[in-house]
PDB file of N, CA and C in Angstrom:
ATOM      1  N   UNK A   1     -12.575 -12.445   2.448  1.00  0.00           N
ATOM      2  CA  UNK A   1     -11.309 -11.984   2.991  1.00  0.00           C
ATOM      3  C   UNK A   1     -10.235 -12.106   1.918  1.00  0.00           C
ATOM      4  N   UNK A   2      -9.443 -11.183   1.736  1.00  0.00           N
ATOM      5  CA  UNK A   2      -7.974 -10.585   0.782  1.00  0.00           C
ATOM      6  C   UNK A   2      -7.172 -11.144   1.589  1.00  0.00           C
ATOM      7  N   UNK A   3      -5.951 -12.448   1.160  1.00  0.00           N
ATOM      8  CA  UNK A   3      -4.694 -12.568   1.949  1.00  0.00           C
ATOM      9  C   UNK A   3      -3.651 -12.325   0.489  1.00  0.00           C
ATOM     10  N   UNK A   4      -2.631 -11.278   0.627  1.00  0.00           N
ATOM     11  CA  UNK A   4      -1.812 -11.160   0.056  1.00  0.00           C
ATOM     12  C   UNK A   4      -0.286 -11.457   0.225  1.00  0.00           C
ATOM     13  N   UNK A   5       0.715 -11.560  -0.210  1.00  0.00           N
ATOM     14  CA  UNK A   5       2.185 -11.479   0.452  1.00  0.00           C
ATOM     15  C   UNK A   5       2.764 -10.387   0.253  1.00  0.00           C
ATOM     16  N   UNK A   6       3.349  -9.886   1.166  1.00  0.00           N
ATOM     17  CA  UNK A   6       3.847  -8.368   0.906  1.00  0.00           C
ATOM     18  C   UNK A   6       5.365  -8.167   1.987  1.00  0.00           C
ATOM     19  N   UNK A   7       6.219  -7.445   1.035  1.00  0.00           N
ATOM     20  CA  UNK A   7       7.225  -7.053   1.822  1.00  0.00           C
ATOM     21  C   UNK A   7       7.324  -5.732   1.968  1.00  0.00           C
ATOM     22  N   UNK A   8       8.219  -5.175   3.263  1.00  0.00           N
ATOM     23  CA  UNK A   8       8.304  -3.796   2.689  1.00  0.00           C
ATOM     24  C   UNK A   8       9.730  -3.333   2.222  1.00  0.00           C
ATOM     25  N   UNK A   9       9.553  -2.083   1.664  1.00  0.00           N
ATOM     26  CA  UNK A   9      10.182  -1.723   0.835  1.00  0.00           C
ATOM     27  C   UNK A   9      11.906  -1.441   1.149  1.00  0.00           C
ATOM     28  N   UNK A  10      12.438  -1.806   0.044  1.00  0.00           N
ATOM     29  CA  UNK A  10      13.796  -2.093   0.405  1.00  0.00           C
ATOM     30  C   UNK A  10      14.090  -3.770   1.510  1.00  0.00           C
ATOM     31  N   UNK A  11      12.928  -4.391   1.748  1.00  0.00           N
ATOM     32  CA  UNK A  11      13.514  -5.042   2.714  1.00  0.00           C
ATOM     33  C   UNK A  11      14.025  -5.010   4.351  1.00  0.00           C
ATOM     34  N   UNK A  12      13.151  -4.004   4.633  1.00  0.00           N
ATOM     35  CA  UNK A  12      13.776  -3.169   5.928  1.00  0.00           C
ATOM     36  C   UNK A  12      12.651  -2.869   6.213  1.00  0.00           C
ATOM     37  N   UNK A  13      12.659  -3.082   7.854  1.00  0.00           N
ATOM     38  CA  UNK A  13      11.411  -3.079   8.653  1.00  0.00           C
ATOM     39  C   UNK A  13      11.058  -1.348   8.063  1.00  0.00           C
ATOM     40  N   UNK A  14       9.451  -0.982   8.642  1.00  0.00           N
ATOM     41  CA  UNK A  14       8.900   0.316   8.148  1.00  0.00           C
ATOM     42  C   UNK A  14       9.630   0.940   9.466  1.00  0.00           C
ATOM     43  N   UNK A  15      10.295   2.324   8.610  1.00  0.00           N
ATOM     44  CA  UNK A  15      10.308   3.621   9.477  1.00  0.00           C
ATOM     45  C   UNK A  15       8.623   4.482   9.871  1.00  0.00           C
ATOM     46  N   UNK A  16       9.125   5.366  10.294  1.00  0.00           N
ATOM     47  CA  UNK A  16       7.846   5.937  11.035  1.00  0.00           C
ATOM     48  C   UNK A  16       7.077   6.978   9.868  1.00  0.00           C
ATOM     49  N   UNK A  17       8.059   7.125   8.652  1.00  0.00           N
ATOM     50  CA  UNK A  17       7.269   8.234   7.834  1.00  0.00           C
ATOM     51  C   UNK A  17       6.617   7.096   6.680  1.00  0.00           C
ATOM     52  N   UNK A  18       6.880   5.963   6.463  1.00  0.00           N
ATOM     53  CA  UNK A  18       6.023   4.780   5.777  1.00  0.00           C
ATOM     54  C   UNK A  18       5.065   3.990   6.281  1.00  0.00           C
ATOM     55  N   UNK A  19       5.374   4.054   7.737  1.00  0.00           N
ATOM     56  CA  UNK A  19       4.232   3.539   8.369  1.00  0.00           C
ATOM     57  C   UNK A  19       3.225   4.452   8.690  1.00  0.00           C
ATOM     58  N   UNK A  20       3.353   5.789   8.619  1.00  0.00           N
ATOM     59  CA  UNK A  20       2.084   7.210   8.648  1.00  0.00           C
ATOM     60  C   UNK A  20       1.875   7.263   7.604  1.00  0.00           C
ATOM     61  N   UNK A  21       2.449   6.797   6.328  1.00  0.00           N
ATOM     62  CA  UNK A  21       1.380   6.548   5.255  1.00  0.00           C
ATOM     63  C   UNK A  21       0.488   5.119   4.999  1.00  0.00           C
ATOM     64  N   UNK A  22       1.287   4.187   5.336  1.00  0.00           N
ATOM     65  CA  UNK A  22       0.153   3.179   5.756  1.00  0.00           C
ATOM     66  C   UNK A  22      -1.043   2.940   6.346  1.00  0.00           C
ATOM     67  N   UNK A  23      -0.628   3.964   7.512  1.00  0.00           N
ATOM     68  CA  UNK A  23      -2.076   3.904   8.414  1.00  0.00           C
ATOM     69  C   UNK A  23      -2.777   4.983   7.795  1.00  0.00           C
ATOM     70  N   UNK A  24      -2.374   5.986   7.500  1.00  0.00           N
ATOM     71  CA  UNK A  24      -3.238   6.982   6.425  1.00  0.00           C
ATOM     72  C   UNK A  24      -3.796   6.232   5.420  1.00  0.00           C
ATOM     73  N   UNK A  25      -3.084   6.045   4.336  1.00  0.00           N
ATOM     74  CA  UNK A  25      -3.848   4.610   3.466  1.00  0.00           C
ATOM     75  C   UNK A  25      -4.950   3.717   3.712  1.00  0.00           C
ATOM     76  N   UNK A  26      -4.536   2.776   5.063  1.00  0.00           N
ATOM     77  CA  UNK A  26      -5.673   2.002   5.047  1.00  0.00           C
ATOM     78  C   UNK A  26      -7.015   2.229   5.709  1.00  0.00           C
ATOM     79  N   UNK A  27      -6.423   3.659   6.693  1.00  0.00           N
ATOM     80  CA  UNK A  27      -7.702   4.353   7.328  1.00  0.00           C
ATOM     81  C   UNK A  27      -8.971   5.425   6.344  1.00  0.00           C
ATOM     82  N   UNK A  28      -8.381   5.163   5.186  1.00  0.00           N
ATOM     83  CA  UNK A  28      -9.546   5.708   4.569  1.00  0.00           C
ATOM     84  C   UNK A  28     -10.636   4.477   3.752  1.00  0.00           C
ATOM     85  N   UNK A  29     -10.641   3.512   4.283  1.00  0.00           N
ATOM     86  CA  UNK A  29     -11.456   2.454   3.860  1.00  0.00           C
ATOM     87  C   UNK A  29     -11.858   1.450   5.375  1.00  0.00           C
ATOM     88  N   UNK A  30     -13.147   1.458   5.033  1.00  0.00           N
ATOM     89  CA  UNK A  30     -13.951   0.870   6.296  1.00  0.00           C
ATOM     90  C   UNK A  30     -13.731  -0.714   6.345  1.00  0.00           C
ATOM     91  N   UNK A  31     -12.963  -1.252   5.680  1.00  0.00           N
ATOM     92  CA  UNK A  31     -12.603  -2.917   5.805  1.00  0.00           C
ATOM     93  C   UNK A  31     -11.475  -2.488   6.885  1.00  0.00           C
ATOM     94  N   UNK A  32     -11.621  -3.860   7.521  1.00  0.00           N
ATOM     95  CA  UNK A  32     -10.287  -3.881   8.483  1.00  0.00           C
ATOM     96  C   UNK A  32      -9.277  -4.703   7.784  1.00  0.00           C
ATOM     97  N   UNK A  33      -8.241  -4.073   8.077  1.00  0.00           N
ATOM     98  CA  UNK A  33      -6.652  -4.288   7.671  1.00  0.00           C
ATOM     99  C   UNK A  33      -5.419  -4.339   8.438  1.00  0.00           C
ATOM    100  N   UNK A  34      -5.153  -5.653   7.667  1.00  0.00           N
ATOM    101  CA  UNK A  34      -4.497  -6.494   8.998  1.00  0.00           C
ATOM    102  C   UNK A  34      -3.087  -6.945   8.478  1.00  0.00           C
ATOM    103  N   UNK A  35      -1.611  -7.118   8.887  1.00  0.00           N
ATOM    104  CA  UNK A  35      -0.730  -7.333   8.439  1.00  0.00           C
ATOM    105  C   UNK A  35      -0.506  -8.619   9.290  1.00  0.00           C
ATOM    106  N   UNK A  36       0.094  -9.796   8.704  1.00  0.00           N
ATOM    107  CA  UNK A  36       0.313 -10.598  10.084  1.00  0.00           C
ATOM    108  C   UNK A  36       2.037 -11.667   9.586  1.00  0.00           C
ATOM    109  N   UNK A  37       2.856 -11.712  10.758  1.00  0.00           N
ATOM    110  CA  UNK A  37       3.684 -12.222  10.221  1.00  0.00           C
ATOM    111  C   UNK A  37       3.934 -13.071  11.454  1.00  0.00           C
ATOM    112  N   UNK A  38       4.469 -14.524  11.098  1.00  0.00           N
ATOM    113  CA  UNK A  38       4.919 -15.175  12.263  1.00  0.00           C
ATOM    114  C   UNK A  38       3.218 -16.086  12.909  1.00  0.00           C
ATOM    115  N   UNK A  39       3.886 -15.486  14.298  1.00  0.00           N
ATOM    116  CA  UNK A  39       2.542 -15.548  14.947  1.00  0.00           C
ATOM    117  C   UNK A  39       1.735 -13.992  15.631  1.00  0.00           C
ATOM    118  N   UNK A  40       2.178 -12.884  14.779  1.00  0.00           N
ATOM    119  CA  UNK A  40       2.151 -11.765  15.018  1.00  0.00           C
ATOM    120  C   UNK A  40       1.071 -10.808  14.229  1.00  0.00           C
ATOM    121  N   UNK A  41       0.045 -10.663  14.391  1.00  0.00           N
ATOM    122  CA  UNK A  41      -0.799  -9.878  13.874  1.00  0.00           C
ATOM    123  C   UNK A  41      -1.418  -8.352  14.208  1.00  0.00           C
ATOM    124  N   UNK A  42      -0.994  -7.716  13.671  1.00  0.00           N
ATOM    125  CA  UNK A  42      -1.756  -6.281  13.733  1.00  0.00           C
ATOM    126  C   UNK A  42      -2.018  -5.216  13.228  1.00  0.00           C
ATOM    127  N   UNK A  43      -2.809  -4.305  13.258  1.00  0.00           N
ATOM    128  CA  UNK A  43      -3.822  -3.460  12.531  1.00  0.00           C
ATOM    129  C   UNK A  43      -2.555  -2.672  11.809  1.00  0.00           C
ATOM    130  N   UNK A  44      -2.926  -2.543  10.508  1.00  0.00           N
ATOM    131  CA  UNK A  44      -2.547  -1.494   9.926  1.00  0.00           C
ATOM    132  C   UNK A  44      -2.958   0.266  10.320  1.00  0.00           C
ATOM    133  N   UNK A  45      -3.776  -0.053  10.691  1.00  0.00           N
ATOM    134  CA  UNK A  45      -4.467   1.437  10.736  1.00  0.00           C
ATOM    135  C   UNK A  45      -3.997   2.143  11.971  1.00  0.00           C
ATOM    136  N   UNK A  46      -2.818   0.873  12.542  1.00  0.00           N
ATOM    137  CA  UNK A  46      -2.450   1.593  13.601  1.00  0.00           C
ATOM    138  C   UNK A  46      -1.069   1.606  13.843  1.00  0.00           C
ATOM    139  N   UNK A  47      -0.644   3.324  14.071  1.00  0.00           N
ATOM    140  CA  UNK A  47       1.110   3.611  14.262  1.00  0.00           C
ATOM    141  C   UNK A  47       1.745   2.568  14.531  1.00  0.00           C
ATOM    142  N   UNK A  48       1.585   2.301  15.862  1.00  0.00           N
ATOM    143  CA  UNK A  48       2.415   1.746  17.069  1.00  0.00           C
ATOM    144  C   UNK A  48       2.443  -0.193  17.044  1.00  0.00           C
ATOM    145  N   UNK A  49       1.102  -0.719  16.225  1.00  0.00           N
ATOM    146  CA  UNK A  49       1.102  -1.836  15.445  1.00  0.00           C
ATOM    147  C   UNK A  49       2.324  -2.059  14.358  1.00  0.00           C
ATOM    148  N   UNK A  50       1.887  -1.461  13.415  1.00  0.00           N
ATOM    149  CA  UNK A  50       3.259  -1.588  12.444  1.00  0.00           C
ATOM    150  C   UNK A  50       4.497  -1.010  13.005  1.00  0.00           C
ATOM    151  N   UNK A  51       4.795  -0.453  13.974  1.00  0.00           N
ATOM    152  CA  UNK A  51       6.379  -0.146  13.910  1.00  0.00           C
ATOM    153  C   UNK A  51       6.478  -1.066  15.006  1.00  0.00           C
ATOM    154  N   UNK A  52       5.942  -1.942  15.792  1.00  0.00           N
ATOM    155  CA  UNK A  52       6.244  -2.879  16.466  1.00  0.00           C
ATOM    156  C   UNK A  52       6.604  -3.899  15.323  1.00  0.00           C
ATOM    157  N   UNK A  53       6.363  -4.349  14.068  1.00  0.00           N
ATOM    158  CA  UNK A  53       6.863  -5.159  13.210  1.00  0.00           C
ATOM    159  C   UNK A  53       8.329  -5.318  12.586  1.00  0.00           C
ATOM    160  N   UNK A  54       9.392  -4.444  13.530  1.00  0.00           N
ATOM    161  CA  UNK A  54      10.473  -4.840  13.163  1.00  0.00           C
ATOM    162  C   UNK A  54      11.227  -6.692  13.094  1.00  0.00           C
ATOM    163  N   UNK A  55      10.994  -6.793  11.762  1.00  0.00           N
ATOM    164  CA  UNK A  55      10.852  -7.727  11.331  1.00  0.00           C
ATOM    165  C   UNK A  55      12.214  -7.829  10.933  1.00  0.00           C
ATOM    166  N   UNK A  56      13.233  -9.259  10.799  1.00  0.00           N
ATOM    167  CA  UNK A  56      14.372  -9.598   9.878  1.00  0.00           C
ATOM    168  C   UNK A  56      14.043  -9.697   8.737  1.00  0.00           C
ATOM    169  N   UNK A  57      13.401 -11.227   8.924  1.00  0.00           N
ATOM    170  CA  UNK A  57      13.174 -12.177   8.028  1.00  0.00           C
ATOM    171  C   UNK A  57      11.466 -11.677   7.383  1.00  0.00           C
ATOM    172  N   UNK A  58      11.332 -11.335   6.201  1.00  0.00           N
ATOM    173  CA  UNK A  58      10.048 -11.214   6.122  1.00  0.00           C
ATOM    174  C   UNK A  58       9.440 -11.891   5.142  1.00  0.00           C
ATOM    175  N   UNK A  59       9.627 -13.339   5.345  1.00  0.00           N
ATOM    176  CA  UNK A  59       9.260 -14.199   4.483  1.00  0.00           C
ATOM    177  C   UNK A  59       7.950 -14.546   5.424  1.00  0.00           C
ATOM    178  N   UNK A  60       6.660 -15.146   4.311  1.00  0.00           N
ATOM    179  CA  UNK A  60       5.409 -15.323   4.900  1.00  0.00           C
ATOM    180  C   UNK A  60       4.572 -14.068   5.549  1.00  0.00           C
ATOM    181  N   UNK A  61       5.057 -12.770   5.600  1.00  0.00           N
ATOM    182  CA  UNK A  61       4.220 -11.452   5.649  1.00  0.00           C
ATOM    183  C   UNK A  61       3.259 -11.663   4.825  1.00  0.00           C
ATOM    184  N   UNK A  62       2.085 -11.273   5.297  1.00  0.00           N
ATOM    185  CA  UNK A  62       0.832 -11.240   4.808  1.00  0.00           C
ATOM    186  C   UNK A  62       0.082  -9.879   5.111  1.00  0.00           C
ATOM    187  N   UNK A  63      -0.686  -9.797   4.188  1.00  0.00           N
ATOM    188  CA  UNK A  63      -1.686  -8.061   4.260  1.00  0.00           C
ATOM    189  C   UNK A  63      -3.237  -8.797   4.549  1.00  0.00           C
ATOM    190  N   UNK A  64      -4.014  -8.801   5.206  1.00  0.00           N
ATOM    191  CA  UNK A  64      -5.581  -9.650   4.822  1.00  0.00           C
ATOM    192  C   UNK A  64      -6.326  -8.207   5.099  1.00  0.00           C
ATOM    193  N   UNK A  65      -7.001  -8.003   4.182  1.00  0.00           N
ATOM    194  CA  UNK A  65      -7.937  -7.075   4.523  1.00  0.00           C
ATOM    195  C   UNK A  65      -9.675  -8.279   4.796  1.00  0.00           C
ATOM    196  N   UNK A  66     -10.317  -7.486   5.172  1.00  0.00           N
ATOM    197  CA  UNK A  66     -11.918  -7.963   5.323  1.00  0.00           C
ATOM    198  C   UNK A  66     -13.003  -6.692   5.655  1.00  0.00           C
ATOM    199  N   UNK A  67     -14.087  -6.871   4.438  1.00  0.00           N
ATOM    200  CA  UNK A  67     -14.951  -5.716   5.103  1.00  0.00           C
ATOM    201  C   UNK A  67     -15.416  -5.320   3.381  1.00  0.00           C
ATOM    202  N   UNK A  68     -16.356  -4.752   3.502  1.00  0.00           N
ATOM    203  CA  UNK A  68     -17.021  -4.354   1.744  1.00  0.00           C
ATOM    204  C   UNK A  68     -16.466  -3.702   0.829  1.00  0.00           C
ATOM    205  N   UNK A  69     -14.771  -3.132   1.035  1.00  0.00           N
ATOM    206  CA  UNK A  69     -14.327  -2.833   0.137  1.00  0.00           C
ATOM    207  C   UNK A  69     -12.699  -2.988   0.278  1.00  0.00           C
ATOM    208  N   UNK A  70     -12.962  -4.491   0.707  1.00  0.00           N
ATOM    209  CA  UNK A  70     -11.296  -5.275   0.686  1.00  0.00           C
ATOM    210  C   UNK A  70     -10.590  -4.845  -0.160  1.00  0.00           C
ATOM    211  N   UNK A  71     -11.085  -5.504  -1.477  1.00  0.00           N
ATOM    212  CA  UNK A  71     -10.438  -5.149  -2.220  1.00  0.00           C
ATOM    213  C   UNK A  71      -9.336  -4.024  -2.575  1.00  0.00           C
ATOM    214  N   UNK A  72     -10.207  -3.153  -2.646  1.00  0.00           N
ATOM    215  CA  UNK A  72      -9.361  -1.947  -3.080  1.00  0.00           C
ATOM    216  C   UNK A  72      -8.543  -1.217  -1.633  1.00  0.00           C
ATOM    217  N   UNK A  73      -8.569  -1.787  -0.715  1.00  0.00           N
ATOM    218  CA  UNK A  73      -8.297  -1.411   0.693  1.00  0.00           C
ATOM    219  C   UNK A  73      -6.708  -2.195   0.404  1.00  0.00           C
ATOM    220  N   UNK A  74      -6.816  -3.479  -0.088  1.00  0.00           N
ATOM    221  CA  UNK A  74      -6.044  -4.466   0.312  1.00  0.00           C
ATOM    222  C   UNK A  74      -4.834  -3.914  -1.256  1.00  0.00           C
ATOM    223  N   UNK A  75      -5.396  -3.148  -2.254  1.00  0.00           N
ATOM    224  CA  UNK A  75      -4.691  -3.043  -3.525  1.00  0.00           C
ATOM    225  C   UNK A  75      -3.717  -1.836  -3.177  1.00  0.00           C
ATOM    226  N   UNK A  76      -4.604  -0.659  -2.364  1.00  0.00           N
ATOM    227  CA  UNK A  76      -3.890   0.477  -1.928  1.00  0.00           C
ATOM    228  C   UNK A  76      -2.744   0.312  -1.221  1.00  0.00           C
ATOM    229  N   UNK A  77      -3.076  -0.545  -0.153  1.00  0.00           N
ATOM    230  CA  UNK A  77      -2.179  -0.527   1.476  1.00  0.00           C
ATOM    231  C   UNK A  77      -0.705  -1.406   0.365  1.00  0.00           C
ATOM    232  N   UNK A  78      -0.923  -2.641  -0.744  1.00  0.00           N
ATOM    233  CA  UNK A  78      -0.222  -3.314  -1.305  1.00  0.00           C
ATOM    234  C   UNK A  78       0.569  -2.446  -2.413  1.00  0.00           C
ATOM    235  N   UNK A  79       0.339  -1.284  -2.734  1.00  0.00           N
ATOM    236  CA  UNK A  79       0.918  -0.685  -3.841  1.00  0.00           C
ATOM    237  C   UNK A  79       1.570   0.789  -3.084  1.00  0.00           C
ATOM    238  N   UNK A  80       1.050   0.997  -2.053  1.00  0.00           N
ATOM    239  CA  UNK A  80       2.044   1.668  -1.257  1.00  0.00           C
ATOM    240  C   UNK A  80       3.870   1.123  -0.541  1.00  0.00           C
ATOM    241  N   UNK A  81       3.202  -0.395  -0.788  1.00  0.00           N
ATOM    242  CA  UNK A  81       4.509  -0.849  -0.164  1.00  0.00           C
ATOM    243  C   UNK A  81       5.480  -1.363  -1.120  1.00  0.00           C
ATOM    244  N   UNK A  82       4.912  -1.165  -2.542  1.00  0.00           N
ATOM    245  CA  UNK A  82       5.669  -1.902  -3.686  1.00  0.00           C
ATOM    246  C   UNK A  82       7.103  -0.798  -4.042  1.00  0.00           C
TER     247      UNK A  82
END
């Protein structure tokens, strides 16, 4: 398992045209991908997951991918948000 720290961009929870590239992003790799902040965890690969993450504070955000090609699952979804 990939645990990374990740914010998004600008600092400001994801709008709806960054979060349809997210889930585009991480849906082309068969690891599951997971954002989790707080006590709040959920799928990247899904719309209505990430735009429920209106987040303030996004200190301790985490990306974990898991699955045979974490890696590069977990590098994509992380360099989309840089």
């Amino acid at each position: 398992m990939i645990r990374m720290p990740i914010t998004f961009p600008d600092g400001q929870p994801l709008n709806r045209a960054m979060a349809a590239e997210v889930v585009q992003t991480a849906s082309r790799f068969e690891s599951r991908v997971m954002i989790s902040h707080e006590q709040k965890l959920v799928n990247a690969k899904s719309m209505l997951g990430l735009l429920s993450l209106s987040v303030d504070d996004q200190k301790g955000m985490m990306l974990l991918a898991e699955g045979p090609d974490e890696a590069a699952a977990a590098d994509a979804v992380a360099a989309l948000l840089k």
